[in-house]
N, C-alpha and C. Protein backbone atom coordinates (compact mmCIF):
# COMPACT_ATOMS: atom_id res chain seq x y z
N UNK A 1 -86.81 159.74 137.18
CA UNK A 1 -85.38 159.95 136.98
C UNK A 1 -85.12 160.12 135.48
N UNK A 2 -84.26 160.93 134.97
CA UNK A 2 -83.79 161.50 133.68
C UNK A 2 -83.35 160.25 133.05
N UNK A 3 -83.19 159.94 131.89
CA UNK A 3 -82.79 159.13 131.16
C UNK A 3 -81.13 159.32 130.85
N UNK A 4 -80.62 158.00 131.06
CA UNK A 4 -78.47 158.76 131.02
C UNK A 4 -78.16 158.22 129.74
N UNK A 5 -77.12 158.85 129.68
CA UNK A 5 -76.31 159.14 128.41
C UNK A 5 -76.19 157.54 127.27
N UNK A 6 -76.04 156.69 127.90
CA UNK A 6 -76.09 155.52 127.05
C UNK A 6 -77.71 155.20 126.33
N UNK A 7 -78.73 155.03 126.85
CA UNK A 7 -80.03 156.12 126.34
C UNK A 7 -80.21 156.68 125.12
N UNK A 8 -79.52 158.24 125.95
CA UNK A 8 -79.53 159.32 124.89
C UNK A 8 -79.08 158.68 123.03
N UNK A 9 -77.43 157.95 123.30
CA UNK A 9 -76.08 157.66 122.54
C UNK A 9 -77.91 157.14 121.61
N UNK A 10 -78.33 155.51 122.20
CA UNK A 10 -78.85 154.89 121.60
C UNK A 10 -79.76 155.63 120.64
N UNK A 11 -80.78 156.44 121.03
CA UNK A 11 -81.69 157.45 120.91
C UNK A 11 -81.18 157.69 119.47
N UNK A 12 -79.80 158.56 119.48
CA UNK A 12 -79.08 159.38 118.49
C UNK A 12 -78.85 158.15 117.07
N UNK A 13 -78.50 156.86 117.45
CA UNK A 13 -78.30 156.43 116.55
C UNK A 13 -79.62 155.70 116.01
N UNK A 14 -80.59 155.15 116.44
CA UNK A 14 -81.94 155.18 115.68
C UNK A 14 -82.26 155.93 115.05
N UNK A 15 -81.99 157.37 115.29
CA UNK A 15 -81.93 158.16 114.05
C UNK A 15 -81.57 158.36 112.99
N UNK A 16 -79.96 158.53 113.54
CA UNK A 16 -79.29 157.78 112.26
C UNK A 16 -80.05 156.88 111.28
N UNK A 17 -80.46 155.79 111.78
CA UNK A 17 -80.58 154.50 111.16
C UNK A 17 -81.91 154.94 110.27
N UNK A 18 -82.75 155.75 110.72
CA UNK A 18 -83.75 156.16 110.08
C UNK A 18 -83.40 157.35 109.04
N UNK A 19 -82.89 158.44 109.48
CA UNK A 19 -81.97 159.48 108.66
C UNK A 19 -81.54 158.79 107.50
N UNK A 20 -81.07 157.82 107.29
CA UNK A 20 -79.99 157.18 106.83
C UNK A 20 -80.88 156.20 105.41
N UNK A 21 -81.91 155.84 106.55
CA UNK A 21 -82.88 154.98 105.11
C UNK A 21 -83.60 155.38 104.21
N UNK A 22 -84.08 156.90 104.69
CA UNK A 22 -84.58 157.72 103.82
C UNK A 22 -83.72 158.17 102.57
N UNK A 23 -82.75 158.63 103.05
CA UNK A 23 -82.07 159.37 101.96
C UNK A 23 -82.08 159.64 100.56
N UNK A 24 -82.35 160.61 100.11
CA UNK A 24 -82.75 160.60 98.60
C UNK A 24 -81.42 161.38 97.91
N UNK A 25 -81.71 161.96 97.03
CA UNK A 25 -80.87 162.82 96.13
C UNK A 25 -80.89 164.00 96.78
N UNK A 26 -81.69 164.63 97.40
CA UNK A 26 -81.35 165.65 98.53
C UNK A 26 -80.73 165.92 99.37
N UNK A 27 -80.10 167.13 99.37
CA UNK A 27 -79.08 167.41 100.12
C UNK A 27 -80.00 167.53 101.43
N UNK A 28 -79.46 166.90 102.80
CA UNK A 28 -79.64 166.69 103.74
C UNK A 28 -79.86 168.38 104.30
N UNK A 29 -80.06 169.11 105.10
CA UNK A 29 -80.09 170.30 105.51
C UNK A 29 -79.54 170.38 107.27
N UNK A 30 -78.61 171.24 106.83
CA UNK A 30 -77.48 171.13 108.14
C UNK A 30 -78.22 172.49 108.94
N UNK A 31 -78.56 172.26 109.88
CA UNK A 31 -79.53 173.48 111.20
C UNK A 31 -77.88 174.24 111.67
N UNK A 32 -77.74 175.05 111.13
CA UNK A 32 -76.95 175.92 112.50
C UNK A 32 -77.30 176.03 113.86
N UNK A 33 -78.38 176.22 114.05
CA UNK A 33 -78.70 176.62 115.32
C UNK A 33 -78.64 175.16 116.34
N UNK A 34 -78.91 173.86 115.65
CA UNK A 34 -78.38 172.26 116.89
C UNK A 34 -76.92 172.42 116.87
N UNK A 35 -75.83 172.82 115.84
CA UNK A 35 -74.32 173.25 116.16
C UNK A 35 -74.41 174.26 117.49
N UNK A 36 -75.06 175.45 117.30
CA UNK A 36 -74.71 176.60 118.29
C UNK A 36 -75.19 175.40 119.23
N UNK A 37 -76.60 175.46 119.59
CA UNK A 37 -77.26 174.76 120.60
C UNK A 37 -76.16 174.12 121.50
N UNK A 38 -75.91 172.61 120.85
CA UNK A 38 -74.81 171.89 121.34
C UNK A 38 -73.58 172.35 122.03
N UNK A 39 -72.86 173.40 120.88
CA UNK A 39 -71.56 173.98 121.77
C UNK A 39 -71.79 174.78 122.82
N UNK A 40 -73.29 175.22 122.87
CA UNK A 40 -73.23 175.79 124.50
C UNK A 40 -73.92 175.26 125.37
N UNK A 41 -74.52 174.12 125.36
CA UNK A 41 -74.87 173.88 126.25
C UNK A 41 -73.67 172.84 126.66
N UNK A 42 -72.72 172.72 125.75
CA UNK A 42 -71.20 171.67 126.79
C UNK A 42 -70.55 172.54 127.00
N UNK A 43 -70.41 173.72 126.59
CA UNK A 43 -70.11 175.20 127.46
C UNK A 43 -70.31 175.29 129.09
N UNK A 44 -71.28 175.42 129.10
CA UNK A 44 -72.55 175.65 129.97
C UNK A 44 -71.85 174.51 131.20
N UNK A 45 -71.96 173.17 130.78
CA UNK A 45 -71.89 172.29 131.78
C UNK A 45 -70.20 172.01 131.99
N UNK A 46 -69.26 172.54 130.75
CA UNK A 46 -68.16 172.09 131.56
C UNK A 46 -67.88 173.62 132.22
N UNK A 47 -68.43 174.81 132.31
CA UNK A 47 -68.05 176.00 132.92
C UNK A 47 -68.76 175.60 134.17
N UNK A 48 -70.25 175.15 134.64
CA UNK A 48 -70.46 174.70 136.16
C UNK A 48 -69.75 174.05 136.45
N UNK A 49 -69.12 172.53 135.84
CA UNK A 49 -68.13 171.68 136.61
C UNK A 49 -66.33 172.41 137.25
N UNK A 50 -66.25 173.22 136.31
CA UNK A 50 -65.38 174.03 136.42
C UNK A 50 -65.31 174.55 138.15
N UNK A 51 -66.41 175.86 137.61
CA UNK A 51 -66.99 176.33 139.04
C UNK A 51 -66.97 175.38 140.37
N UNK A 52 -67.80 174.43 139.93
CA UNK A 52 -67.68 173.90 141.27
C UNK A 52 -66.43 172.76 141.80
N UNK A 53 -65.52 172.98 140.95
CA UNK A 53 -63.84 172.79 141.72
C UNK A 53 -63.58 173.67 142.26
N UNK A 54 -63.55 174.67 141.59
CA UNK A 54 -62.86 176.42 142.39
C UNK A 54 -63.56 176.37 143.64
N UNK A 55 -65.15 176.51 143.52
CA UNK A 55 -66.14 176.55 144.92
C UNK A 55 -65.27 175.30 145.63
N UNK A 56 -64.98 174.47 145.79
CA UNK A 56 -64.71 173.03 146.77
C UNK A 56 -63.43 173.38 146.72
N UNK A 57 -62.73 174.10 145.88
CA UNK A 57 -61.22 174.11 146.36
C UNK A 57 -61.38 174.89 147.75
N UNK A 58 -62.16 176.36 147.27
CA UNK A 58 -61.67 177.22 148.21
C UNK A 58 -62.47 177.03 149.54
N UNK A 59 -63.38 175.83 149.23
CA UNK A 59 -63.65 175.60 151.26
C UNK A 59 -62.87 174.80 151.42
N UNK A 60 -62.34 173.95 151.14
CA UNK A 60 -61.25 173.21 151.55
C UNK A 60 -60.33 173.96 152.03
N UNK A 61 -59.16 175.09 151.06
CA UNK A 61 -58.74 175.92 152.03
C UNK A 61 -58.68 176.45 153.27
N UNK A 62 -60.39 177.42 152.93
CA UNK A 62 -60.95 177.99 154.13
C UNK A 62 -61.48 176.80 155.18
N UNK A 63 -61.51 175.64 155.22
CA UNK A 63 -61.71 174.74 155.89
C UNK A 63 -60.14 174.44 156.66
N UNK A 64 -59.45 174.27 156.02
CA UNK A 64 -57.96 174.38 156.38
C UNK A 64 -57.11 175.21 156.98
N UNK A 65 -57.85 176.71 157.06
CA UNK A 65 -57.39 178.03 157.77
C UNK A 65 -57.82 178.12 158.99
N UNK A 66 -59.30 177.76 159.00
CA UNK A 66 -60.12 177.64 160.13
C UNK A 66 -59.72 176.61 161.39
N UNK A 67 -58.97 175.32 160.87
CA UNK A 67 -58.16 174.70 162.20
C UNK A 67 -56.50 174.95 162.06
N UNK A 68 -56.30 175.84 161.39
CA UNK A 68 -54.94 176.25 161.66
C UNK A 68 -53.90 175.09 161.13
N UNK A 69 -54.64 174.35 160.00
CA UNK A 69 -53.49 173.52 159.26
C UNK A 69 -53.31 173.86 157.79
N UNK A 70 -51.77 174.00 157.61
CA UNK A 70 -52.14 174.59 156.22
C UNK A 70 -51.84 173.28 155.11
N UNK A 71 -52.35 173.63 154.09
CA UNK A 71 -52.84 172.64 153.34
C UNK A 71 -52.24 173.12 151.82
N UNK A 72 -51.18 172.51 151.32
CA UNK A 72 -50.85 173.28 149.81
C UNK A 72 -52.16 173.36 149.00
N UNK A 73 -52.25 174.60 148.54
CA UNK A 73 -53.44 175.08 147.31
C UNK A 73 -53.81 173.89 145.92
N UNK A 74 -52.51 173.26 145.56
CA UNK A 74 -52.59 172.12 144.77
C UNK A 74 -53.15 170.65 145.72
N UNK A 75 -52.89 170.45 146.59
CA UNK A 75 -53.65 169.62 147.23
C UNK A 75 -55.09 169.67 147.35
N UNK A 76 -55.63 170.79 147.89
CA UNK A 76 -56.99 171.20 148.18
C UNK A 76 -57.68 170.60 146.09
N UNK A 77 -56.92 171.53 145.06
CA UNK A 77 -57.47 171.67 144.13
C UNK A 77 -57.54 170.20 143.97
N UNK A 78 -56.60 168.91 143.98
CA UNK A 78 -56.51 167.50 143.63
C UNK A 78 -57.63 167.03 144.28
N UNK A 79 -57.96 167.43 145.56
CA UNK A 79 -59.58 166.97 146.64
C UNK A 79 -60.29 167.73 145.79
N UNK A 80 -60.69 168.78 145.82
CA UNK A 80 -61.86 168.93 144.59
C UNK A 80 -62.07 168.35 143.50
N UNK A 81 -61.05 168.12 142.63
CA UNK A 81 -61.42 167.46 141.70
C UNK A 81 -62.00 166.21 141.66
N UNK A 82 -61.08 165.43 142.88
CA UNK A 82 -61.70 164.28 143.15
C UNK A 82 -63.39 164.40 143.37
N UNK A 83 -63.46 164.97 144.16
CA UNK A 83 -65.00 165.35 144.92
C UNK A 83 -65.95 165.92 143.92
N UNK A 84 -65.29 166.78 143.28
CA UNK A 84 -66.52 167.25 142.08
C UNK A 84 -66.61 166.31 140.80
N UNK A 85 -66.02 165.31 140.96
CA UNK A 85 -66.24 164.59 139.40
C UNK A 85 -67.77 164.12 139.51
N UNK A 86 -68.35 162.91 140.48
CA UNK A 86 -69.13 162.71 140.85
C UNK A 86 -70.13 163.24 141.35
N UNK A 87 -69.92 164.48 142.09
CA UNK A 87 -70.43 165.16 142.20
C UNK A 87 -71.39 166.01 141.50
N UNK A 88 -70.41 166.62 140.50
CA UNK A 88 -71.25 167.06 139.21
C UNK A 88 -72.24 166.54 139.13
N UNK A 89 -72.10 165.05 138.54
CA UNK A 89 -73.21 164.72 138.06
C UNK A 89 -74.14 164.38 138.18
N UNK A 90 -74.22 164.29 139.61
CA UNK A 90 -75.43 164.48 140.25
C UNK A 90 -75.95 165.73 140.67
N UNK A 91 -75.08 166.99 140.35
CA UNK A 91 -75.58 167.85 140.79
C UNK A 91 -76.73 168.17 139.65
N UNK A 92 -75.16 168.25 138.45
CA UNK A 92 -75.70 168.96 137.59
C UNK A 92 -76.42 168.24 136.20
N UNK A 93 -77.11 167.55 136.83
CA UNK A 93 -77.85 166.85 136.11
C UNK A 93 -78.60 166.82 134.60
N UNK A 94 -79.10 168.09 134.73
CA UNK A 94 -80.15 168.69 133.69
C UNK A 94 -79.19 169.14 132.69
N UNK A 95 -78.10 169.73 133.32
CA UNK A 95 -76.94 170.16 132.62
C UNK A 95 -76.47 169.03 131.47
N UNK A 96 -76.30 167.81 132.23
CA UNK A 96 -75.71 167.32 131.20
C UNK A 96 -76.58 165.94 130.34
N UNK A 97 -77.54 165.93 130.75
CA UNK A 97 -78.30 165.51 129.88
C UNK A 97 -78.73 166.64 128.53
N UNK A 98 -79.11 167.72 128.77
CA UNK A 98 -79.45 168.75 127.99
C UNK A 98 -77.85 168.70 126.79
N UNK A 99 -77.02 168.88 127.09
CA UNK A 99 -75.60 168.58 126.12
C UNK A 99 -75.64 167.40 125.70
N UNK A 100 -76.13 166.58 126.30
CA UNK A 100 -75.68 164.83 125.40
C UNK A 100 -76.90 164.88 124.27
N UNK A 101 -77.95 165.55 124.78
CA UNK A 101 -79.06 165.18 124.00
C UNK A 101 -79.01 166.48 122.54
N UNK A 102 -78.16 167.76 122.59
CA UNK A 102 -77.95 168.16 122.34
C UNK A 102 -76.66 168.07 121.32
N UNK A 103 -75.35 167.33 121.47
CA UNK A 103 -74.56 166.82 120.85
C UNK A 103 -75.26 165.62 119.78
N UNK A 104 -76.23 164.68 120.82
CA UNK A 104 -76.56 164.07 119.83
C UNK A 104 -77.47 164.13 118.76
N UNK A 105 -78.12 165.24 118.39
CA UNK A 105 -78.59 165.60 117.52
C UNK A 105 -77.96 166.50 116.75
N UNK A 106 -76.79 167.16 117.08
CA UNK A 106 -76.08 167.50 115.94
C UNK A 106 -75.49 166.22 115.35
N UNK A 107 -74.71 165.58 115.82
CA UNK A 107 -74.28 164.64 115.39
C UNK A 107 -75.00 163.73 114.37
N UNK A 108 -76.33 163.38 114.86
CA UNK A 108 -77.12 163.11 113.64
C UNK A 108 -77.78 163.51 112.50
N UNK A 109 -77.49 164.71 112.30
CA UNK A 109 -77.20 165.90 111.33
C UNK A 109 -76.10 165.63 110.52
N UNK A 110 -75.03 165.25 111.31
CA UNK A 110 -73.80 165.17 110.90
C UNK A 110 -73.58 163.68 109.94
N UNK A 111 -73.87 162.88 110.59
CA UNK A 111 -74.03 161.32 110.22
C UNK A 111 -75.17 161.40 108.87
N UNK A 112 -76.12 162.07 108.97
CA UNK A 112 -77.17 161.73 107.60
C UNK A 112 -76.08 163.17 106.76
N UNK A 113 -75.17 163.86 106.87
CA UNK A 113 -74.94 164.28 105.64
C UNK A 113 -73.93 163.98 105.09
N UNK A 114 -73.31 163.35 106.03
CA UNK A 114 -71.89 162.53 105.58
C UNK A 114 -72.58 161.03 104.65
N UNK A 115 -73.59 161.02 105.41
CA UNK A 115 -73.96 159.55 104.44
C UNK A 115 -74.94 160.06 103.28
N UNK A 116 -75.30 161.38 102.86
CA UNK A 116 -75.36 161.67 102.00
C UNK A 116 -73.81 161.89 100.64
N UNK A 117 -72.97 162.66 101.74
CA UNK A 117 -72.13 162.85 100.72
C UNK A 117 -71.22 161.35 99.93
N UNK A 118 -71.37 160.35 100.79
CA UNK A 118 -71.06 159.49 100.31
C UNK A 118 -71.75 158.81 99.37
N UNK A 119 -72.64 158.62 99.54
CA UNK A 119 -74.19 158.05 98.43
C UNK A 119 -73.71 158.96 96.68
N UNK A 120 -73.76 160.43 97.12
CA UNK A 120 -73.39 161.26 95.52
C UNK A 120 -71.93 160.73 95.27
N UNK A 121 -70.83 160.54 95.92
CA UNK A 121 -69.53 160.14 95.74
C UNK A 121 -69.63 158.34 94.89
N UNK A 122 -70.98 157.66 95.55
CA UNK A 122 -70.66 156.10 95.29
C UNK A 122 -71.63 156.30 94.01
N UNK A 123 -72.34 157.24 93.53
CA UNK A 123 -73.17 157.56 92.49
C UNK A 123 -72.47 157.89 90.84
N UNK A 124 -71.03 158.11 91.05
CA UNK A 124 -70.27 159.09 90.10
C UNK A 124 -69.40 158.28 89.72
């Protein structure tokens, strides 16, 4: 079984903590590509979660046409949502481990250069 997000969080900040002890007079080096990375892969997973409301709305509907009860369209969508929250995340598993683990390494990018810029700020 995949490792979950509280994990990951921890993961991200040992880094930190290591990022962080090193630090020299060097400017830290910010990766564009863990920014892109990150914003699409929470792209990625909130556009499937997305999807699969629309998908569960519209069998609900079509579930609702099929015995001849009609069912307001905002109702159906409130049952999907319900149904896909949890859902998701078990569906989409890979999905969102791949974004947490992904956020959290920008983020620790982010954290060692902020605690760089503070180090030259407490230097002056």
């Amino acid at each position: 079984m995949a490792r979950g997000g509280f994990f990951l969080w921890k993961e991200g900040l040992s880094r930190v903590k290591r990022v962080s002890e090193s630090i020299s007079n060097q400017q830290p080096e910010l990766d564009r590509n863990v920014q892109r990375s990150a914003r699409r892969n929470v792209i990625v997973y909130a556009g499937a979660r997305v999807l699969l409301v629309v998908v569960l709305t519209l069998i609900i509907q079509g579930l609702a046409w099929l015995i001849s009860s009609p069912v307001p369209l905002v109702m159906s969508a409130m049952l999907a949502l319900v149904v896909a929250f949890p859902l998701s995340m078990l569906i989409f598993d890979s999905l969102r481990i791949n974004a947490t683990r992904a956020v959290g390494q920008w983020d620790a990018q982010r954290r060692a250069h902020r605690a760089w810029v503070q180090q030259e700020l407490a230097d002056r």
